[in-house]
Protein backbone atom coordinates (compact mmCIF):
# COMPACT_ATOMS: atom_id res chain seq x y z
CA UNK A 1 -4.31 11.28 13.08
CA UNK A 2 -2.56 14.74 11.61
CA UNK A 3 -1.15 14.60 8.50
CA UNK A 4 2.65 14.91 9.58
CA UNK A 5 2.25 11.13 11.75
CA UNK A 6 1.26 9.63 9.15
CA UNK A 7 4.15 10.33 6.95
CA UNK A 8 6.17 9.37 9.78
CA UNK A 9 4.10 6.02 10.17
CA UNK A 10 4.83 5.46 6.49
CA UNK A 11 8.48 6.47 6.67
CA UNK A 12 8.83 3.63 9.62
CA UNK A 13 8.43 0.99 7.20
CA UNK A 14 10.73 0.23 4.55
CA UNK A 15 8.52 -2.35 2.97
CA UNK A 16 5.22 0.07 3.53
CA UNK A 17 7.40 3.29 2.30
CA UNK A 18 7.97 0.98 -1.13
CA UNK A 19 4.46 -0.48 -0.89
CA UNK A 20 3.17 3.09 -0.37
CA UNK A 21 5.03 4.64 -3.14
CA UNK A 22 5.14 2.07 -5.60
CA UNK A 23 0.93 2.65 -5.83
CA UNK A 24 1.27 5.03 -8.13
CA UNK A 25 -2.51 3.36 -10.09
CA UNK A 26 -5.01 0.86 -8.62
CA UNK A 27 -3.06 -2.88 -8.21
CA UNK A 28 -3.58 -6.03 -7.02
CA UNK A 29 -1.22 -7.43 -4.30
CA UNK A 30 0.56 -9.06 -6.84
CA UNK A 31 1.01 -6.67 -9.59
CA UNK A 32 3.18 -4.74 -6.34
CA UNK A 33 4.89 -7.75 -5.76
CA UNK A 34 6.33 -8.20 -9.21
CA UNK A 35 6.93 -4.57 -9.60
CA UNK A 36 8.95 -4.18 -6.58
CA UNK A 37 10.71 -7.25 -5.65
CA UNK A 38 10.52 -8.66 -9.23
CA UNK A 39 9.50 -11.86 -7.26
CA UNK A 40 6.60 -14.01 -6.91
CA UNK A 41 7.17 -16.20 -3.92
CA UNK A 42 4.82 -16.19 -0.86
CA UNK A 43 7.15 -14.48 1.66
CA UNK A 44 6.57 -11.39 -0.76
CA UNK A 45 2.95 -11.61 -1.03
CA UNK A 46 2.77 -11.59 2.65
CA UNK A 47 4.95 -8.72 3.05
CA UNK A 48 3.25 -6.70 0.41
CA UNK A 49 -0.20 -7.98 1.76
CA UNK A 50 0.65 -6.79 5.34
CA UNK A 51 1.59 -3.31 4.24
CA UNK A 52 -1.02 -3.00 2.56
CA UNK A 53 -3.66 -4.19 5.57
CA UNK A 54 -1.58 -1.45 7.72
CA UNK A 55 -1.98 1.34 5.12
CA UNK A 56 -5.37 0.58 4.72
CA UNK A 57 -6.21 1.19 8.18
CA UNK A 58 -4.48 4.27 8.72
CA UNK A 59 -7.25 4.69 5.39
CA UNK A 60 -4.08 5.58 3.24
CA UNK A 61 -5.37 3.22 0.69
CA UNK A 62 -8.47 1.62 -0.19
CA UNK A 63 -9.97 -1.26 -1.75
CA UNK A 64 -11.34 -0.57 -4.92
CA UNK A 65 -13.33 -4.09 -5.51
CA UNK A 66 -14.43 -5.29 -1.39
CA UNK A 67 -16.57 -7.78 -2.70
CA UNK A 68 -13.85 -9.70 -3.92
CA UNK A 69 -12.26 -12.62 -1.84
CA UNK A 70 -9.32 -12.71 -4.87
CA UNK A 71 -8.20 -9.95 -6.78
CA UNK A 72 -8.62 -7.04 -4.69
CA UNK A 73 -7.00 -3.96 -6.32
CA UNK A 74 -6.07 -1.31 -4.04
CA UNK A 75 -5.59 2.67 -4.57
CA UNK A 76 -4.04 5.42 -2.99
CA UNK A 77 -7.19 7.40 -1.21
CA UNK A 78 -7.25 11.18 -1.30
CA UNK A 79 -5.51 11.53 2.50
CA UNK A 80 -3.33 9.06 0.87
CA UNK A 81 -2.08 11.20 -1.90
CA UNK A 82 -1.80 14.30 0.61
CA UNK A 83 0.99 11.93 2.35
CA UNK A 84 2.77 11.23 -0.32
CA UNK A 85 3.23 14.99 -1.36
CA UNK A 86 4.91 15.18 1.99
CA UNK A 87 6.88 12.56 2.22
């Protein structure tokens, strides 16, 4: 996927664009939570979770601990951080 459609695939999505930007270190799905929506009720967790299953995908992100069932903490992944510098 070229680098311009997937700034528009992250532009799309308010909660992504937030999800996306708001990465800004390796976090856990509920560190974004609390830093974004300053919430901690399961309707965010699923949003944030969702983004972050779509992001990883498009292999925007990654998962720094896979082994982990609980816990996982995400990062932004070198294509990743190319978006962001053109978004």
């Amino acid at each position: 996927m070229a680098l311009l459609d997937l700034v528009g695939f992250v532009k799309r999505g308010q909660n992504r664009k937030k999800i996306f930007l708001a990465l800004d270190k390796p976090m856990m799905p509920s560190e974004l939570m609390r830093k974004i929506y300053n919430k901690t009720s399961n309707t965010y967790f699923n949003l944030v979770s969702r983004a972050l299953t779509e992001l990883k995908e498009k292999k925007l992100i990654e998962v720094v601990n896979p082994k982990e069932k609980t816990g996982r903490i995400y990062q932004k992944t070198q294509l990743g951080k190319e978006v962001q510098k053109n978004l």
